[in-house]
PDB file of N, CA and C in Angstrom:
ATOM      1  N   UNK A   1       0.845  -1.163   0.000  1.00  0.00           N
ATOM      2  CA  UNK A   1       0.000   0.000   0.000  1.00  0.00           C
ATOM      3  C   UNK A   1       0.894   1.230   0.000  1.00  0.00           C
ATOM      4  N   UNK A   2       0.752   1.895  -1.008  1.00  0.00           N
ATOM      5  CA  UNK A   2       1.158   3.191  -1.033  1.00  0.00           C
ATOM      6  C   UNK A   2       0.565   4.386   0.023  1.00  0.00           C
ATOM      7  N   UNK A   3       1.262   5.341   0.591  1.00  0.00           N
ATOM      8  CA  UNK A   3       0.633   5.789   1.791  1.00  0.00           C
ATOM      9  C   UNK A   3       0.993   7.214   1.725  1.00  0.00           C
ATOM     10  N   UNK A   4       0.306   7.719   2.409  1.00  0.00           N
ATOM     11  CA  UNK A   4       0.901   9.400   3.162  1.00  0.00           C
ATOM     12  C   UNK A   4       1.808   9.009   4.513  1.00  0.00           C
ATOM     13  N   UNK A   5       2.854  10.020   4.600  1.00  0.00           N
ATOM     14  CA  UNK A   5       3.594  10.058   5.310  1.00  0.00           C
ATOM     15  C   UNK A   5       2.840  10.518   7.106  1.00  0.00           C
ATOM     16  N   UNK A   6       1.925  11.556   6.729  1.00  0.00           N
ATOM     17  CA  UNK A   6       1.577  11.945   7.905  1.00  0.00           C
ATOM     18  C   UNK A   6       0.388  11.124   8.538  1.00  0.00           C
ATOM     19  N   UNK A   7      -0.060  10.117   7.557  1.00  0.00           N
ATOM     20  CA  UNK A   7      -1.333   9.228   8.048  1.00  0.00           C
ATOM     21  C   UNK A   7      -0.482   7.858   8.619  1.00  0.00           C
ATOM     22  N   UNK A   8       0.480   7.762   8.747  1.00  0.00           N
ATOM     23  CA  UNK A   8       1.050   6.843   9.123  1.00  0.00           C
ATOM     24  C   UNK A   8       0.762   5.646  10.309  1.00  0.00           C
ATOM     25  N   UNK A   9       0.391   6.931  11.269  1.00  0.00           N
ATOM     26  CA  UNK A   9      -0.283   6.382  12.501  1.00  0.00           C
ATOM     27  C   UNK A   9      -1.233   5.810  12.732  1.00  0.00           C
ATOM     28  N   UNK A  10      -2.487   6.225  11.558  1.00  0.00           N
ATOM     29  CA  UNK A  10      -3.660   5.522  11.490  1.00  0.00           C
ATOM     30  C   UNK A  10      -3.400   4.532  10.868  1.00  0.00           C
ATOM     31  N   UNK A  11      -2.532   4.104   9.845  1.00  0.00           N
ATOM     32  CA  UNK A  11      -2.156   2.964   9.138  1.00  0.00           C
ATOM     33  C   UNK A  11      -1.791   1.988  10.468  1.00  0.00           C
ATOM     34  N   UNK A  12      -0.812   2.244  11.038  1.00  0.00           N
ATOM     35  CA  UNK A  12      -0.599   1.345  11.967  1.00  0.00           C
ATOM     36  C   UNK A  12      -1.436   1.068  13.060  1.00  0.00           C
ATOM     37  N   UNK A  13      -2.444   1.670  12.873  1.00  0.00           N
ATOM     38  CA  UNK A  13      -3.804   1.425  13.677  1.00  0.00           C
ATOM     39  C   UNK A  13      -4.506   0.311  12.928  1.00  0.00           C
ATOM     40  N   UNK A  14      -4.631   0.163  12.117  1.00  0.00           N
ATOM     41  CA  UNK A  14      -5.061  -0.653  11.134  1.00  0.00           C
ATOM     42  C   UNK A  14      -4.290  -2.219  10.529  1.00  0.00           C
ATOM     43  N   UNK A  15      -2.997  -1.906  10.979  1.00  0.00           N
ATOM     44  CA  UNK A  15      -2.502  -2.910  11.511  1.00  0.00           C
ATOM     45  C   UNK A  15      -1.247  -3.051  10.237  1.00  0.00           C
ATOM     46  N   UNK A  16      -1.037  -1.888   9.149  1.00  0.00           N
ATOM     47  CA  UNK A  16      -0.129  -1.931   8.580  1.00  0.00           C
ATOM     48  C   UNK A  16       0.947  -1.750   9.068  1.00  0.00           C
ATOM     49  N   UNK A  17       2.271  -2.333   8.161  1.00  0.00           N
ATOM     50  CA  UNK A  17       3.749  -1.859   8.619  1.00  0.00           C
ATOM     51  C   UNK A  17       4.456  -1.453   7.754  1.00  0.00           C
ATOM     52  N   UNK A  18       5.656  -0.447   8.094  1.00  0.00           N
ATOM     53  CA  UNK A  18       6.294  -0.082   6.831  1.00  0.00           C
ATOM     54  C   UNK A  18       7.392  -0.622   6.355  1.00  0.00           C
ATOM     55  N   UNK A  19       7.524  -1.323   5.239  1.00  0.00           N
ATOM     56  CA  UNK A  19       8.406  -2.086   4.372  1.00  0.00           C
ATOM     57  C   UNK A  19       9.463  -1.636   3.883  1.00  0.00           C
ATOM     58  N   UNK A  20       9.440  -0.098   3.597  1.00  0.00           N
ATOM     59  CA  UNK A  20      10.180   0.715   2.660  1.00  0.00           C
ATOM     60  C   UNK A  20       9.501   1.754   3.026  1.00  0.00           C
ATOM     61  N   UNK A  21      10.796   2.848   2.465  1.00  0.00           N
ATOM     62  CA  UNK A  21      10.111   4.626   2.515  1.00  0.00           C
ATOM     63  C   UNK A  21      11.132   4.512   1.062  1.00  0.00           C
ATOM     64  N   UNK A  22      10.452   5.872   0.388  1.00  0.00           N
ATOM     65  CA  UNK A  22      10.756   6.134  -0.904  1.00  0.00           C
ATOM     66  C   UNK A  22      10.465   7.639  -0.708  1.00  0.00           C
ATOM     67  N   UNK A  23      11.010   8.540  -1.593  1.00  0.00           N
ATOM     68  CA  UNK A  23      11.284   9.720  -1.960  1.00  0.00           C
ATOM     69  C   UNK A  23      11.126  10.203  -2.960  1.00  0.00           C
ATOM     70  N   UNK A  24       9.971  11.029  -2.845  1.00  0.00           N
ATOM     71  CA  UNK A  24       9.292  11.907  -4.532  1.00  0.00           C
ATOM     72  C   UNK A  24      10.053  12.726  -4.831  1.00  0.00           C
ATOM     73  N   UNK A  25      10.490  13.475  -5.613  1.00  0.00           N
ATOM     74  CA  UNK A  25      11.161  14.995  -6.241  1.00  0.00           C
ATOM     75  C   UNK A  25      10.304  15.494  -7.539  1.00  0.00           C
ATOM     76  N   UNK A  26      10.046  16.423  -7.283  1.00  0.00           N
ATOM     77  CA  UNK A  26       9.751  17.483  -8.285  1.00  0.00           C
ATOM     78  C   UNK A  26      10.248  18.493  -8.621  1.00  0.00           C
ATOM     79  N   UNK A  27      10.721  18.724  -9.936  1.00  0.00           N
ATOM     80  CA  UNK A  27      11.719  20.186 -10.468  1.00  0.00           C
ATOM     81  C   UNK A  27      10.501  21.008 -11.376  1.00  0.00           C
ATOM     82  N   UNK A  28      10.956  22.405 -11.142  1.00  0.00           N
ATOM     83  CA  UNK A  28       9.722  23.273 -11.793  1.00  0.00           C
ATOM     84  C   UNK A  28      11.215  24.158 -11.923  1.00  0.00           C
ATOM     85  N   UNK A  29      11.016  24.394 -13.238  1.00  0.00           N
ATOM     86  CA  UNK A  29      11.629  25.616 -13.665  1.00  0.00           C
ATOM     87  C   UNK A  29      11.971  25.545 -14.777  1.00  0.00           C
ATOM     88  N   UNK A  30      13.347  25.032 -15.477  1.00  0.00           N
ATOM     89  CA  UNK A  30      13.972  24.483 -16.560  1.00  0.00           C
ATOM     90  C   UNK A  30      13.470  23.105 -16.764  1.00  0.00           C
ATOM     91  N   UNK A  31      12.833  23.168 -18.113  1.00  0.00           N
ATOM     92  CA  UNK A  31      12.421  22.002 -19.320  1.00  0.00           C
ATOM     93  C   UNK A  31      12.975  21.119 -18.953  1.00  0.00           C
ATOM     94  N   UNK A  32      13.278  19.664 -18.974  1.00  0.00           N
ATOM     95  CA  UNK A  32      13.810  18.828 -19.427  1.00  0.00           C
ATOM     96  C   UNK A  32      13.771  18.517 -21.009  1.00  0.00           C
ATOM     97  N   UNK A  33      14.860  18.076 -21.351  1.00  0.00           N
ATOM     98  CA  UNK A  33      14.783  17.389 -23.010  1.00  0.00           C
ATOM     99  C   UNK A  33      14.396  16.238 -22.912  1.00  0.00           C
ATOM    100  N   UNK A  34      13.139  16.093 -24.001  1.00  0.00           N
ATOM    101  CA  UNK A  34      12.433  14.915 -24.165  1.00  0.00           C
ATOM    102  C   UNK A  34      13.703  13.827 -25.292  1.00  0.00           C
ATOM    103  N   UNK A  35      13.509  12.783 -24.436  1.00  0.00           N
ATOM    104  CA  UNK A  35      14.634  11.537 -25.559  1.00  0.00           C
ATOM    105  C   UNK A  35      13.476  11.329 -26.908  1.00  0.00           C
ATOM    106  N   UNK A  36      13.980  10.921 -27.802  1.00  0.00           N
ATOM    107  CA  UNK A  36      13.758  10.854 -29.317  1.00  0.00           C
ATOM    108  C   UNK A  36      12.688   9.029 -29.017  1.00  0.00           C
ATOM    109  N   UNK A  37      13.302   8.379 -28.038  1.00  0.00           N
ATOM    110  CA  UNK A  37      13.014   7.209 -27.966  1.00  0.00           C
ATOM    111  C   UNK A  37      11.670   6.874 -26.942  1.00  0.00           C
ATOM    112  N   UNK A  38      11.282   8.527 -26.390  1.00  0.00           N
ATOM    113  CA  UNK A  38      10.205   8.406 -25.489  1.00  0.00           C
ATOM    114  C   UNK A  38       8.873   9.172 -25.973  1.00  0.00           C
ATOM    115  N   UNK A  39       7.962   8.309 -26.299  1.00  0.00           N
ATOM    116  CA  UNK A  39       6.629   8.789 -26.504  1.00  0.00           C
ATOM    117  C   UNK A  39       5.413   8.590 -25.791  1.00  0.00           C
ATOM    118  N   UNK A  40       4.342   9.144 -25.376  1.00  0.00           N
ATOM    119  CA  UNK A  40       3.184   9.541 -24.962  1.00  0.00           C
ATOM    120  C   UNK A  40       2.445   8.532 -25.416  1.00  0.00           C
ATOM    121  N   UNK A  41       1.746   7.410 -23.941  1.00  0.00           N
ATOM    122  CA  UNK A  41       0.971   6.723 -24.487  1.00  0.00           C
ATOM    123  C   UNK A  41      -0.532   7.223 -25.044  1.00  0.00           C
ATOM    124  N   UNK A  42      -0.859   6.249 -25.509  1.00  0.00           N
ATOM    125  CA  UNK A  42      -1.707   6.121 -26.222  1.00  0.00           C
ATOM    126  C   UNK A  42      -2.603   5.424 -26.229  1.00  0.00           C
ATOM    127  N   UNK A  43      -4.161   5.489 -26.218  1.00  0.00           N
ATOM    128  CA  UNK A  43      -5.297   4.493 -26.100  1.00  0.00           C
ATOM    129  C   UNK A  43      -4.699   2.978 -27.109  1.00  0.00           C
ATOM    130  N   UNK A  44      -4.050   3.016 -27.985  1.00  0.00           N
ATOM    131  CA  UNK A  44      -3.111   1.919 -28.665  1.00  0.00           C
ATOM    132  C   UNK A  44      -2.550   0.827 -27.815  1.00  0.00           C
ATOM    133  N   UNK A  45      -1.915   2.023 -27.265  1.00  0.00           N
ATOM    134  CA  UNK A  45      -0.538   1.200 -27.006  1.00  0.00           C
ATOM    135  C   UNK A  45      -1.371   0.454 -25.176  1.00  0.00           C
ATOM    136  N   UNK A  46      -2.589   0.959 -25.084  1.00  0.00           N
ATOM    137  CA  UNK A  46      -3.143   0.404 -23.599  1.00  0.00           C
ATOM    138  C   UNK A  46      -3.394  -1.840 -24.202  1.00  0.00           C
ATOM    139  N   UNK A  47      -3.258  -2.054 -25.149  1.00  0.00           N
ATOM    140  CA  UNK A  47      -3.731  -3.056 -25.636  1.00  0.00           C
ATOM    141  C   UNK A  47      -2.547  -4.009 -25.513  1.00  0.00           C
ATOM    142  N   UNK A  48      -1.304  -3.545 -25.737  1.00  0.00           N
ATOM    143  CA  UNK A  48       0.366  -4.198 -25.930  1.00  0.00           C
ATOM    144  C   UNK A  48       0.556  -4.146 -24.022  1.00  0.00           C
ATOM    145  N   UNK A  49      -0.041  -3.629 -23.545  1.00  0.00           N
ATOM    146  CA  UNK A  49       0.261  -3.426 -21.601  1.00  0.00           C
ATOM    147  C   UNK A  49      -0.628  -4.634 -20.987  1.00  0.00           C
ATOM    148  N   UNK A  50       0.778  -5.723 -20.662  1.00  0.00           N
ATOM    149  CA  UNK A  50       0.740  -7.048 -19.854  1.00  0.00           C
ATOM    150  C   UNK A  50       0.504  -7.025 -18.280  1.00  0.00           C
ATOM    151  N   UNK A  51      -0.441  -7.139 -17.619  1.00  0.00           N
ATOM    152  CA  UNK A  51      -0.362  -7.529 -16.660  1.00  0.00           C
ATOM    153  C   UNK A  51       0.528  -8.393 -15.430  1.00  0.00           C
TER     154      UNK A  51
END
């Protein structure tokens, strides 16, 4: 289960535990360059996506 950091407590009320912590980042300012080899899915391409 993916979680909030600050609901934590109620999770473990509930009887979850934590396995791992992970770390989001977000940059706002300067673009990134898009690679030549990366494209925007597509209602298509939802058909080729394996379970």
């Amino acid at each position: 289960m993916d979680g909030v950091v600050d609901m934590q407590g109620f999770y473990q009320k509930g009887g979850f535990e934590i396995s791992f912590k992970d770390k989001g980042y977000e940059r706002i300012g300067d673009k990134f360059p898009v690679k030549s080899n990366i494209s925007t899915i597509t209602d298509a391409d939802i058909t080729k996506v394996r379970v």
